[in-house]
C-alpha atoms as a PDB file:
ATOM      1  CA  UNK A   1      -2.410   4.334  25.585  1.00  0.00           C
ATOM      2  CA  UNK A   2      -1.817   5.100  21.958  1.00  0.00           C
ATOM      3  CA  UNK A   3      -3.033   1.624  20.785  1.00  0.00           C
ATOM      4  CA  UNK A   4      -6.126   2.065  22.852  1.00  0.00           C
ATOM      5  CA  UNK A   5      -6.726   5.495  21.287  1.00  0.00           C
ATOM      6  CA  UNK A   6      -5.970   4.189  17.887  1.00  0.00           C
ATOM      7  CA  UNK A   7      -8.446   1.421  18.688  1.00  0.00           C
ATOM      8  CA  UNK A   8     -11.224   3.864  20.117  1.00  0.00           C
ATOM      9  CA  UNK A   9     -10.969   6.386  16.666  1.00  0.00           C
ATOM     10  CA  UNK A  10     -11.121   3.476  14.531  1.00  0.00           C
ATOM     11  CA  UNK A  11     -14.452   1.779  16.259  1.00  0.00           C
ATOM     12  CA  UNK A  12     -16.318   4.973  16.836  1.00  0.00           C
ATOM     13  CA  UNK A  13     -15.967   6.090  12.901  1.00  0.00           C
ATOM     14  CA  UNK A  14     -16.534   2.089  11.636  1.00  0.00           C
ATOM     15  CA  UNK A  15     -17.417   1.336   8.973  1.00  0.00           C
ATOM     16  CA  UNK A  16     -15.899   5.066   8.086  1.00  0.00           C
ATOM     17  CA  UNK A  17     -12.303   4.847   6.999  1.00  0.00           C
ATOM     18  CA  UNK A  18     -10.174   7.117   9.725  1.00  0.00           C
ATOM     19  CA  UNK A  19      -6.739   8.471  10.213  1.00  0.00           C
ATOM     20  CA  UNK A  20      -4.220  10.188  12.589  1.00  0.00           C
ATOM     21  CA  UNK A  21      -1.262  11.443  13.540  1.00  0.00           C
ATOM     22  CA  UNK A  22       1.511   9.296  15.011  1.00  0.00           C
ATOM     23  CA  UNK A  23       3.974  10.715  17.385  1.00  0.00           C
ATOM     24  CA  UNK A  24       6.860   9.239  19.398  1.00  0.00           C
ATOM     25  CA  UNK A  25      10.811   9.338  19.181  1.00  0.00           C
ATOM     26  CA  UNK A  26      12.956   7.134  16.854  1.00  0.00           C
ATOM     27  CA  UNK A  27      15.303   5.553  19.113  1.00  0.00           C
ATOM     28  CA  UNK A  28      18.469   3.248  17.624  1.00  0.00           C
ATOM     29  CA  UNK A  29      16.794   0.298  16.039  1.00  0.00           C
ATOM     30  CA  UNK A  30      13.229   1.249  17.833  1.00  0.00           C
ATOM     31  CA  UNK A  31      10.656   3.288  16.847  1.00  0.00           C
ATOM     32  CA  UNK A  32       8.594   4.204  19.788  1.00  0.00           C
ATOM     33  CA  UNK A  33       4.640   5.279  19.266  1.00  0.00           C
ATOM     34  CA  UNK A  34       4.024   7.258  22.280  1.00  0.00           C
ATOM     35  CA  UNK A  35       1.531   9.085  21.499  1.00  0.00           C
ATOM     36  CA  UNK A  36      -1.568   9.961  18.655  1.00  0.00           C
ATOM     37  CA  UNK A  37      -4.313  12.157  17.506  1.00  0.00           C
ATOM     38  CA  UNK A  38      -7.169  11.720  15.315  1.00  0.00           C
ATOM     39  CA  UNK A  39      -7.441  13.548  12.041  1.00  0.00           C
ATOM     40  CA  UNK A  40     -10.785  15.299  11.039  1.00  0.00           C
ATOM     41  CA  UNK A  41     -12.707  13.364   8.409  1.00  0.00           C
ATOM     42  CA  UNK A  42     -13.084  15.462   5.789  1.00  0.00           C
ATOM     43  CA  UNK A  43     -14.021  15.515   1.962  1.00  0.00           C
ATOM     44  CA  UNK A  44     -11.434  15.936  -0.614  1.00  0.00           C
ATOM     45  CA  UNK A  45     -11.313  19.788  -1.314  1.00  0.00           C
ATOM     46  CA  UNK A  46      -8.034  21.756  -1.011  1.00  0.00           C
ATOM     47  CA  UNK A  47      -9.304  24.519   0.903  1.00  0.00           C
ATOM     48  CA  UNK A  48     -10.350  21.576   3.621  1.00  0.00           C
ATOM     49  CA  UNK A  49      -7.190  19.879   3.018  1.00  0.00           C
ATOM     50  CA  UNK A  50      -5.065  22.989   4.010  1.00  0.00           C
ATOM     51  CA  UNK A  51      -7.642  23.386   6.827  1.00  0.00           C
ATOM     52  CA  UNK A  52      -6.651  19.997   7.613  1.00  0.00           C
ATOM     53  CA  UNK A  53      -2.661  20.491   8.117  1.00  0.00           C
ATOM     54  CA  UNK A  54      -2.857  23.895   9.935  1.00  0.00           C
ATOM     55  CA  UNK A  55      -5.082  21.292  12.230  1.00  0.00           C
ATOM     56  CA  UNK A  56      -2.396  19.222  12.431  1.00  0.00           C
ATOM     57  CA  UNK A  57       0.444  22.178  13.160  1.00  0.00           C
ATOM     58  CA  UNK A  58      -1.667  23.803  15.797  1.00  0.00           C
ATOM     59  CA  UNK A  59      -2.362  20.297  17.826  1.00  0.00           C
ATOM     60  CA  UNK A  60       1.579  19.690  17.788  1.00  0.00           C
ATOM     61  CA  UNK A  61       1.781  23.147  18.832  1.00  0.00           C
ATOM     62  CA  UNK A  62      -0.396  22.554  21.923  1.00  0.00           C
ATOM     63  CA  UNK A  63       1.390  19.088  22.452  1.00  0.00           C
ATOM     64  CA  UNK A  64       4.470  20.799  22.638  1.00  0.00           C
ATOM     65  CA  UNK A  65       3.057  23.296  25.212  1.00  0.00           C
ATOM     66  CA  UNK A  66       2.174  20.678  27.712  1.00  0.00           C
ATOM     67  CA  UNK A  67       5.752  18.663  27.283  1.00  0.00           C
ATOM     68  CA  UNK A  68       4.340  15.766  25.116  1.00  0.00           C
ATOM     69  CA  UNK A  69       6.364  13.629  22.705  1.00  0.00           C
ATOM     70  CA  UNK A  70       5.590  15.874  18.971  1.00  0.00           C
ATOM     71  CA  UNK A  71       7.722  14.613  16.856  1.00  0.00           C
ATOM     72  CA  UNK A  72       6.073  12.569  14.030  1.00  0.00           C
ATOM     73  CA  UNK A  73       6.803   9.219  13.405  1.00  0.00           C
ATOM     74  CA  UNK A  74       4.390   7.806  10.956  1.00  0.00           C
ATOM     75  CA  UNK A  75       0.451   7.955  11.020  1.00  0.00           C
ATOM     76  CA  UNK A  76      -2.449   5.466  11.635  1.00  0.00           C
ATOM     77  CA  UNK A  77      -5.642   4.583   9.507  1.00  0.00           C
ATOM     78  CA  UNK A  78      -8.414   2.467   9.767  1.00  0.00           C
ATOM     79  CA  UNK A  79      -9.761  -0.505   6.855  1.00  0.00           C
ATOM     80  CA  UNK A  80     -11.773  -2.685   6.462  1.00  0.00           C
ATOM     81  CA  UNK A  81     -11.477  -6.266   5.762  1.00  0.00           C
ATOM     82  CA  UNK A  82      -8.127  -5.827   5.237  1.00  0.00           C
ATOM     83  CA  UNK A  83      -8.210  -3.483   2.320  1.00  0.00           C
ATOM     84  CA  UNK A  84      -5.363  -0.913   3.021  1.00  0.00           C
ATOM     85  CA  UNK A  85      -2.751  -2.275  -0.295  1.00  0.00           C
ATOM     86  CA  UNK A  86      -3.437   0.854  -2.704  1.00  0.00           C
ATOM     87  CA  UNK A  87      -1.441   3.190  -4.651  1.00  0.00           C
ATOM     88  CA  UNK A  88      -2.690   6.489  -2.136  1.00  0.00           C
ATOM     89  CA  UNK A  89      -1.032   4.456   0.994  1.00  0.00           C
ATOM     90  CA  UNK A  90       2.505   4.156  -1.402  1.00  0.00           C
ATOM     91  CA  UNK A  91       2.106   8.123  -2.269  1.00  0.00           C
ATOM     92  CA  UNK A  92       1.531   9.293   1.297  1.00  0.00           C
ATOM     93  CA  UNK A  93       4.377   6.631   2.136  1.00  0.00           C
ATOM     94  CA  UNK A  94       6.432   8.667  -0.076  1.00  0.00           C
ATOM     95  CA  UNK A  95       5.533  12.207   1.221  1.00  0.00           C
ATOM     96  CA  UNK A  96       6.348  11.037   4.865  1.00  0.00           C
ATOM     97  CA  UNK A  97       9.736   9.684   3.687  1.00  0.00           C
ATOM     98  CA  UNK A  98      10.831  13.053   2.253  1.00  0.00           C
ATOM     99  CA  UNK A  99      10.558  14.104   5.454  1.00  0.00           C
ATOM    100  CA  UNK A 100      11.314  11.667   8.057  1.00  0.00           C
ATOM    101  CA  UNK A 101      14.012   9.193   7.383  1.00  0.00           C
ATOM    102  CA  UNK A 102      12.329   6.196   9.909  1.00  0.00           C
ATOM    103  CA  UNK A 103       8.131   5.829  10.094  1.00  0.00           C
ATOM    104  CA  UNK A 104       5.863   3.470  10.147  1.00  0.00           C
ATOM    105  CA  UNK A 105       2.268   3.125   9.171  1.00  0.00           C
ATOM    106  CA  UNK A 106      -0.449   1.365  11.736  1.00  0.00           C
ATOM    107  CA  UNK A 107      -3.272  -0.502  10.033  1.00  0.00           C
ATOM    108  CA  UNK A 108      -6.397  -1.141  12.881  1.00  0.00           C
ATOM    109  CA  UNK A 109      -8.998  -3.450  11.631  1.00  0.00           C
ATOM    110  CA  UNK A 110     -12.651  -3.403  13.250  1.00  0.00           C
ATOM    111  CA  UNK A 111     -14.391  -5.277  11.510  1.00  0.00           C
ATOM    112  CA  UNK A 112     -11.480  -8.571  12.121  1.00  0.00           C
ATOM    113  CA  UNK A 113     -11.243  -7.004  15.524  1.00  0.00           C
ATOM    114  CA  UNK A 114     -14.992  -8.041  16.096  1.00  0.00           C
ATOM    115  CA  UNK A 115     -14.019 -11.566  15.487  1.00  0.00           C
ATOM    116  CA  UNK A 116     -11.458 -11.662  18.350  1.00  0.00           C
ATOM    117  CA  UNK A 117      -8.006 -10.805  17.148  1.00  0.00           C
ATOM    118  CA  UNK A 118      -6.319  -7.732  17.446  1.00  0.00           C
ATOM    119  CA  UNK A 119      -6.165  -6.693  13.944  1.00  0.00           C
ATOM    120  CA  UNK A 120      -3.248  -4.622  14.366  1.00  0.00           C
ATOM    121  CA  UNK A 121       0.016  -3.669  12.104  1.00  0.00           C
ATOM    122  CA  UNK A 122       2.522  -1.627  11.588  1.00  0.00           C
ATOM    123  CA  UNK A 123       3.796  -1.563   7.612  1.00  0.00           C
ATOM    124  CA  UNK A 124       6.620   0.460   6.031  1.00  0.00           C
ATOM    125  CA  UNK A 125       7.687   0.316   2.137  1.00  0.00           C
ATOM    126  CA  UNK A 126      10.966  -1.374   1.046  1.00  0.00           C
ATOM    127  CA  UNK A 127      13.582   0.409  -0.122  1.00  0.00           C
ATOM    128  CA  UNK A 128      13.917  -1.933  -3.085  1.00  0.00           C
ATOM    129  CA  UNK A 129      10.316  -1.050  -4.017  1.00  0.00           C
ATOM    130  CA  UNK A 130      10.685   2.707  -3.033  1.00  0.00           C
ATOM    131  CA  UNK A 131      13.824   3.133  -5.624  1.00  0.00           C
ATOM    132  CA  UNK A 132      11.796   1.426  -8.111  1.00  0.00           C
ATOM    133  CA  UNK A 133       8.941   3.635  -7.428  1.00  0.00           C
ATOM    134  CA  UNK A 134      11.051   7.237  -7.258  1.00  0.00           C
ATOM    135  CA  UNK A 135      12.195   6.329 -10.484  1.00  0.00           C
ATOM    136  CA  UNK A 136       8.650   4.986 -11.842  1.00  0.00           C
ATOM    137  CA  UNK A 137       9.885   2.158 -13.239  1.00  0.00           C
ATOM    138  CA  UNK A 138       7.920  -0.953 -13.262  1.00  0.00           C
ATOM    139  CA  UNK A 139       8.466  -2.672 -15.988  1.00  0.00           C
ATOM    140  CA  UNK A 140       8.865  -6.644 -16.420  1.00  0.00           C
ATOM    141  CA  UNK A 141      12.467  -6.271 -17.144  1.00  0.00           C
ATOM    142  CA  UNK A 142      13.314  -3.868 -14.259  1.00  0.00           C
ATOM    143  CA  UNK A 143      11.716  -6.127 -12.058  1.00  0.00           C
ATOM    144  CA  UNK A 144      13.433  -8.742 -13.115  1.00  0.00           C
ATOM    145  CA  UNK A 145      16.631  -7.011 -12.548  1.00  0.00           C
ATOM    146  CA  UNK A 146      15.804  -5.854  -8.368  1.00  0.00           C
ATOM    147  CA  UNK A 147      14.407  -9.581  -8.107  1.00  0.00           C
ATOM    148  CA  UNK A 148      10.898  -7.905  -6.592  1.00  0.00           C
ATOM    149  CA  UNK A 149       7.358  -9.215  -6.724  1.00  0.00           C
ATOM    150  CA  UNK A 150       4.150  -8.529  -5.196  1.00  0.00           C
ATOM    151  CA  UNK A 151       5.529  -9.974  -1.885  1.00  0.00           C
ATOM    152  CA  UNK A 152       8.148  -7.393  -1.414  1.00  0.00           C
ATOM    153  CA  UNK A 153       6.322  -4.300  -1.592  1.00  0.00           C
ATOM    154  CA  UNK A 154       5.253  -4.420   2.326  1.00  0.00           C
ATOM    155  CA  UNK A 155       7.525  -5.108   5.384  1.00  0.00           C
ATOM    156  CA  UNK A 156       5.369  -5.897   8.363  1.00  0.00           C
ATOM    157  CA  UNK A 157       7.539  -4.865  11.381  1.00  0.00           C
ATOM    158  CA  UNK A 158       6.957  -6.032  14.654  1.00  0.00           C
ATOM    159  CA  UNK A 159       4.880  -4.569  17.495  1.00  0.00           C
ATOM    160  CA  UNK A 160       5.971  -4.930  21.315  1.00  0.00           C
ATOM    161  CA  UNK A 161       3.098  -3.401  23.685  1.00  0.00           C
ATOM    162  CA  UNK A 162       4.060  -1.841  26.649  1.00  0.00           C
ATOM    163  CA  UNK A 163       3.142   0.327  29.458  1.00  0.00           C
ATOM    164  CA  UNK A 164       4.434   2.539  32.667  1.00  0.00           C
ATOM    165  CA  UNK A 165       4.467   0.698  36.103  1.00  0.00           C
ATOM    166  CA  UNK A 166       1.589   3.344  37.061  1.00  0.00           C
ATOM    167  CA  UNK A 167      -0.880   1.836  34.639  1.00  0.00           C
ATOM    168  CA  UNK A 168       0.366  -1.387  35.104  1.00  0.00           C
ATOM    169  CA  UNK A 169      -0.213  -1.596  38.186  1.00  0.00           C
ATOM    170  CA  UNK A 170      -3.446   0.520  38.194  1.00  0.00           C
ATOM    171  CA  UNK A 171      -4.867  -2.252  35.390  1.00  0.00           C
ATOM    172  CA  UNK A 172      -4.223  -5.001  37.875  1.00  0.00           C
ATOM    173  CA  UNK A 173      -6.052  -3.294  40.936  1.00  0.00           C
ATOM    174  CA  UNK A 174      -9.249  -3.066  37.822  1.00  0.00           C
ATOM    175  CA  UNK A 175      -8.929  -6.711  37.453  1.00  0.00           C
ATOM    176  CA  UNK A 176     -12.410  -8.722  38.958  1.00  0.00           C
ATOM    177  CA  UNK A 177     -11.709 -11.407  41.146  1.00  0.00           C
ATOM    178  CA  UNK A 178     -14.571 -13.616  38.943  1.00  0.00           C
ATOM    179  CA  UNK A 179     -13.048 -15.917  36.578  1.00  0.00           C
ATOM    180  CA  UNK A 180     -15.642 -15.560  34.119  1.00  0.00           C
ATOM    181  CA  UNK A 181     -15.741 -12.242  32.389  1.00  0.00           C
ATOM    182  CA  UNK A 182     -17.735 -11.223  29.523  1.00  0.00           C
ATOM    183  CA  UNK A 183     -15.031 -11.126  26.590  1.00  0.00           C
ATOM    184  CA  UNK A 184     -15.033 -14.950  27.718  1.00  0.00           C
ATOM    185  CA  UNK A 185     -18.613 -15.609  26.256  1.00  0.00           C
ATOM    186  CA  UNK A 186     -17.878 -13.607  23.485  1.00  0.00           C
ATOM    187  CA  UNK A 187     -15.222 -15.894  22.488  1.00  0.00           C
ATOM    188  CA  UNK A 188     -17.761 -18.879  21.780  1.00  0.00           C
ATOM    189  CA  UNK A 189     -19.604 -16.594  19.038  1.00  0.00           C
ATOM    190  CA  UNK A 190     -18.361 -18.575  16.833  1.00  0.00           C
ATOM    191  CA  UNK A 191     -20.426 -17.146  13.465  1.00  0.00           C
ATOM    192  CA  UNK A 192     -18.135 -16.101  10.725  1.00  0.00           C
ATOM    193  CA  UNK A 193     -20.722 -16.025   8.089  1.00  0.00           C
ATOM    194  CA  UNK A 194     -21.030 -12.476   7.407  1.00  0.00           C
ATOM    195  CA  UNK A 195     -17.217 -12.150   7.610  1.00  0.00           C
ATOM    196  CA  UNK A 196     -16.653 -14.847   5.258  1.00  0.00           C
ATOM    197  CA  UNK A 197     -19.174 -13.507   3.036  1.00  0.00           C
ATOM    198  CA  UNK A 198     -17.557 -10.012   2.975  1.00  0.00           C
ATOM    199  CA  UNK A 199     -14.054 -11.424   2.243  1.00  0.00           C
ATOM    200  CA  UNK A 200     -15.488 -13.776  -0.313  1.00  0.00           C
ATOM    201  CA  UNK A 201     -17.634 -10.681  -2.247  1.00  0.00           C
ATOM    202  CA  UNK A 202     -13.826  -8.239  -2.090  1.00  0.00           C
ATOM    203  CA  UNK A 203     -11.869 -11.232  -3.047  1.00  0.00           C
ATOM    204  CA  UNK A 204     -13.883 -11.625  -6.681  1.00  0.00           C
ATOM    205  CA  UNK A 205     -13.867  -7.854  -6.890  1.00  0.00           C
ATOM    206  CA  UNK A 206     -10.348  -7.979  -6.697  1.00  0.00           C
ATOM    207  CA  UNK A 207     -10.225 -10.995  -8.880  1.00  0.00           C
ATOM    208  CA  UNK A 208     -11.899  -8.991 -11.829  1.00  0.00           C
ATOM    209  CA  UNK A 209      -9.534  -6.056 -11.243  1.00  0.00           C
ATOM    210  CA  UNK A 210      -6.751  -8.857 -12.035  1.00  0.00           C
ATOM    211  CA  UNK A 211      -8.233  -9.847 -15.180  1.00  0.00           C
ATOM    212  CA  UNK A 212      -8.937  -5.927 -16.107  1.00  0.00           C
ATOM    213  CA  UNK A 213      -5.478  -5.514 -15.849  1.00  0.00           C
ATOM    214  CA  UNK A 214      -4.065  -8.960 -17.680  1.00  0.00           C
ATOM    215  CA  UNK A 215      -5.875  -7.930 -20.143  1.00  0.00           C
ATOM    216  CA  UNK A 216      -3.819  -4.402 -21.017  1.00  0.00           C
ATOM    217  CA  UNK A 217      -0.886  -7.055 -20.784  1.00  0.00           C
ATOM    218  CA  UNK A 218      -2.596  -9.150 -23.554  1.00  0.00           C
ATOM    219  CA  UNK A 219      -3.674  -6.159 -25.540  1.00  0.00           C
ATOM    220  CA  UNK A 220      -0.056  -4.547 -25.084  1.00  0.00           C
ATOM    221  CA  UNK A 221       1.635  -7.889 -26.000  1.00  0.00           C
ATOM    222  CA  UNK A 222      -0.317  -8.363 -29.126  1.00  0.00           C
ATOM    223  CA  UNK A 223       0.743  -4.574 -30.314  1.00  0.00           C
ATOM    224  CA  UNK A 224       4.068  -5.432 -29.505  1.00  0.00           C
ATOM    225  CA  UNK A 225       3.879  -8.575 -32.103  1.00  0.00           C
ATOM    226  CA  UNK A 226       2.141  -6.535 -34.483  1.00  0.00           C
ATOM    227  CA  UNK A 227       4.760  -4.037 -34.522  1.00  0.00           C
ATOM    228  CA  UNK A 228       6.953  -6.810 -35.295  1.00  0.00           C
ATOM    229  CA  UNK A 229       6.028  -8.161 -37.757  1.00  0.00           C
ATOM    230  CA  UNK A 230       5.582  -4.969 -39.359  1.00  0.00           C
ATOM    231  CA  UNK A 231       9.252  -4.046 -39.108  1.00  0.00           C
ATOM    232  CA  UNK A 232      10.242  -7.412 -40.211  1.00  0.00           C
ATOM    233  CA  UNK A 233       8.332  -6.596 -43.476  1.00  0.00           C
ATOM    234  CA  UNK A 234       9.708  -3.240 -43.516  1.00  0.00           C
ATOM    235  CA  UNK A 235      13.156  -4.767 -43.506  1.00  0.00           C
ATOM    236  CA  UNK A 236      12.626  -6.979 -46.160  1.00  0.00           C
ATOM    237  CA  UNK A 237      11.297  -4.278 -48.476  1.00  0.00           C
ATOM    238  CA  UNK A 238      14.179  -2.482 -47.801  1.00  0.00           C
ATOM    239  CA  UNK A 239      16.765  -4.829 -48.243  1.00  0.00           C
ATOM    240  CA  UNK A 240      15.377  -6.175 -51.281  1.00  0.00           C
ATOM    241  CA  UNK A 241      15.414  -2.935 -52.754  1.00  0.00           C
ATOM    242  CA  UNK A 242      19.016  -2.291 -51.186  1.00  0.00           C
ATOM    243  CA  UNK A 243      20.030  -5.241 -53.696  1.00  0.00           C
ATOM    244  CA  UNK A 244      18.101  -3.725 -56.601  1.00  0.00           C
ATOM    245  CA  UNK A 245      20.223  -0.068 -55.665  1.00  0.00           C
ATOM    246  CA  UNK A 246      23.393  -2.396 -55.295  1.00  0.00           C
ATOM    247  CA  UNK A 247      22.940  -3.897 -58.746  1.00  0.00           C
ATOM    248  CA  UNK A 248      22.728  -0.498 -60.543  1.00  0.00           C
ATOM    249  CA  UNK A 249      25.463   0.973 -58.409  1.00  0.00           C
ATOM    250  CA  UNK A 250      23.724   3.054 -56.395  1.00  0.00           C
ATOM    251  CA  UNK A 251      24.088   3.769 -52.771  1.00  0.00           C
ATOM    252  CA  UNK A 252      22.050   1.250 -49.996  1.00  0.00           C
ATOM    253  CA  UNK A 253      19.770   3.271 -47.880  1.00  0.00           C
ATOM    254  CA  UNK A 254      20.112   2.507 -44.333  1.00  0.00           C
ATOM    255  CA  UNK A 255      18.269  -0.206 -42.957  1.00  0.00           C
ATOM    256  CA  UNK A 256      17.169   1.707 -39.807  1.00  0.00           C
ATOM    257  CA  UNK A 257      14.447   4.605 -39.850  1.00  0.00           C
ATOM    258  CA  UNK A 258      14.147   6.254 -36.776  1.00  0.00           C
ATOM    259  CA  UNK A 259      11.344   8.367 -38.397  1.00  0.00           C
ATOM    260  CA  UNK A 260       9.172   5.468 -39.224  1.00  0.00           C
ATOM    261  CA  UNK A 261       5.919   4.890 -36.773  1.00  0.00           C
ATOM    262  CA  UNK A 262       6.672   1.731 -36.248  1.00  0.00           C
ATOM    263  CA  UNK A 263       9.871   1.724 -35.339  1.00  0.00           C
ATOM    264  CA  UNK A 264       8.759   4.028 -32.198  1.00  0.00           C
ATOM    265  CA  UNK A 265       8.642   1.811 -28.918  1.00  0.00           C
ATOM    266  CA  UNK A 266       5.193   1.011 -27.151  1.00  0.00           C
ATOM    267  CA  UNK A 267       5.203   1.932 -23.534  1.00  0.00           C
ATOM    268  CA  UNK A 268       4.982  -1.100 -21.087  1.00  0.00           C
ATOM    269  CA  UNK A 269       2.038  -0.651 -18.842  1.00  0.00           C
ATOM    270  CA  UNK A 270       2.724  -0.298 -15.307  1.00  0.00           C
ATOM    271  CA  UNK A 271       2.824  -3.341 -13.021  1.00  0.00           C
ATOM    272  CA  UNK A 272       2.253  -1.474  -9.924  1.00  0.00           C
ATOM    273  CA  UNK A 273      -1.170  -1.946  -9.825  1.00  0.00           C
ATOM    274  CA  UNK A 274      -1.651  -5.443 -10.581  1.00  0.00           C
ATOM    275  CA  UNK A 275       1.433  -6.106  -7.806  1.00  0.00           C
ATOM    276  CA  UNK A 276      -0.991  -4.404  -5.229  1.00  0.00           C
ATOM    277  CA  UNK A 277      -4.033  -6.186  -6.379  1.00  0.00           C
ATOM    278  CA  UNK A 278      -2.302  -9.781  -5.970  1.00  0.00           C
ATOM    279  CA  UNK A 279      -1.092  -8.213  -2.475  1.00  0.00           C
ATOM    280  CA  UNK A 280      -4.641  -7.636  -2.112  1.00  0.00           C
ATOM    281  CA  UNK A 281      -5.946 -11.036  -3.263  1.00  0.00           C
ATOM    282  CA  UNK A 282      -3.484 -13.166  -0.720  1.00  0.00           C
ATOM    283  CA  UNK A 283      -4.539 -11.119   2.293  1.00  0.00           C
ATOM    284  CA  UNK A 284      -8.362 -11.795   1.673  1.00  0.00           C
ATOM    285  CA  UNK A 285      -7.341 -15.558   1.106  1.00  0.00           C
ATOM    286  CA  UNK A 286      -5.031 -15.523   4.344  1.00  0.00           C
ATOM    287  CA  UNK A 287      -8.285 -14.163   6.243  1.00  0.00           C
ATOM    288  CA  UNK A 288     -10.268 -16.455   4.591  1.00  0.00           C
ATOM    289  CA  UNK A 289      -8.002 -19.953   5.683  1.00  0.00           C
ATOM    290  CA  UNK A 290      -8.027 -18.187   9.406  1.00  0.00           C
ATOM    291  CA  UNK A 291     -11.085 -18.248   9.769  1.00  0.00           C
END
């Protein structure tokens, strides 16, 4: 029921990105999805946004009323081709986890969905990746030091369908007696064209994001050499003039200036994003060999 309601938001809003509310009960080393609701769409304004969560209190509210599972366990959202790997997912990831020690996050995919597969998944961060983030820390060396890369910032975890004996049974008194039905013929549509096309036009998007961001890399490393050099020179000056001081018995200055400019360090740009962007780049490749 949940998966079908998930599945029924998602469509209806498409191409529209959508999300909702996941409820259920964490239970030993399962967490069951019992239940969902849709979330308005709505633009970005904080009045609307704190229209948003008293919309969210009152429907557990009314949940609760009628003895349905309310507590949350994670929520659901919609994408398209695949692109769900950004740094909002990782921030709401982070609000939910203050909160609730256990949830997940379901990614539905129309537009793959249209080509036959259930595009379904449920993602949670790793707690390597979520220390490292806390602590906003994402340098090379630091990631070095957890052994992460781009592969580690996702965990898929598995999803087991199931359903009551009612609507089991119910679903096999729907079933036609033809062999033939018409999710049959659409399986010969075998045009991926437009598909391939999309994946191909996000993939060099992505691609140039890459390069935008090798390039503060490049522009940070050549500072970095700059710098230096320029302390290198710095140090010779001042031990050349140390041995002029020493010679007319006069005191060395120290060989270390904390004051000097360029002895201040250069911030390491972030490799968060370009770690998301790679994450990015092997999905549309992965869809791309599929199909």
């Amino acid at each position: 029921m949940a998966i079908l309601k998930i599945i029924k938001h998602c469509k209806e809003f498409s191409p529209a990105l959508v999300t909702g509310q996941l409820l259920g009960l964490d239970v030993g080393s399962v967490l069951e999805v019992t239940n969902c609701f849709p979330f308005p769409i709505r633009e970005e304004d904080e009045e609307i946004e704190a229209e948003g969560a008293n919309y969210q209190l009152e429907m557990m509210r009314c949940l609760r009323e009628v003895n349905v599972d309310n507590n949350t366990v994670g929520w659901y959202q919609s994408t398209l081709f695949g692109s769900y790997q950004t740094v909002e997912l990782i921030e709401t990831f982070m609000n939910y986890q203050e909160n609730i020690k256990r949830c997940v996050c379901i990614i539905y995919d129309p537009s793959r969905s249209n080509q036959g597969v259930l595009a379904l998944k449920a993602l949670k961060l790793s707690d390597s990746f979520m220390e490292l983030y806390r602590n906003n820390n994402f340098t090379g060396e630091k990631l070095r030091e957890k052994n992460l890369s781009w592969v580690n910032i996702f965990e898929e975890i598995p999803i087991k369908v199931s359903n009551s004996a009612l609507i089991s049974a119910f679903m096999t008194e729907l079933e036609a007696d033809t062999p033939v039905k018409e999710c049959d013929y659409e399986r010969l549509q075998l045009s991926t064209s437009p598909f391939l096309e999309r994946n191909v036009e996000f993939l060099i998007e992505c691609m140039d994001d890459l390069s935008m961001e090798q390039q503060k890399f490049q522009y940070y490393y050549r500072n970095l050499s700059r710098q230096q050099a320029q302390q290198q020179a710095w140090l010779q000056k001042r031990r050349s003039e140390n041995m002029s001081r020493k010679n007319a018995g006069e005191e060395p200055l120290p060989e270390e200036d904390p004051t000097n400019p360029i002895f201040k360090p250069i911030p390491e740009p972030s490799r968060l994003e370009s770690f998301l962007i790679t994450n990015q780049v092997a999905n549309y490749c992965n869809q791309i060999n599929g199909y």
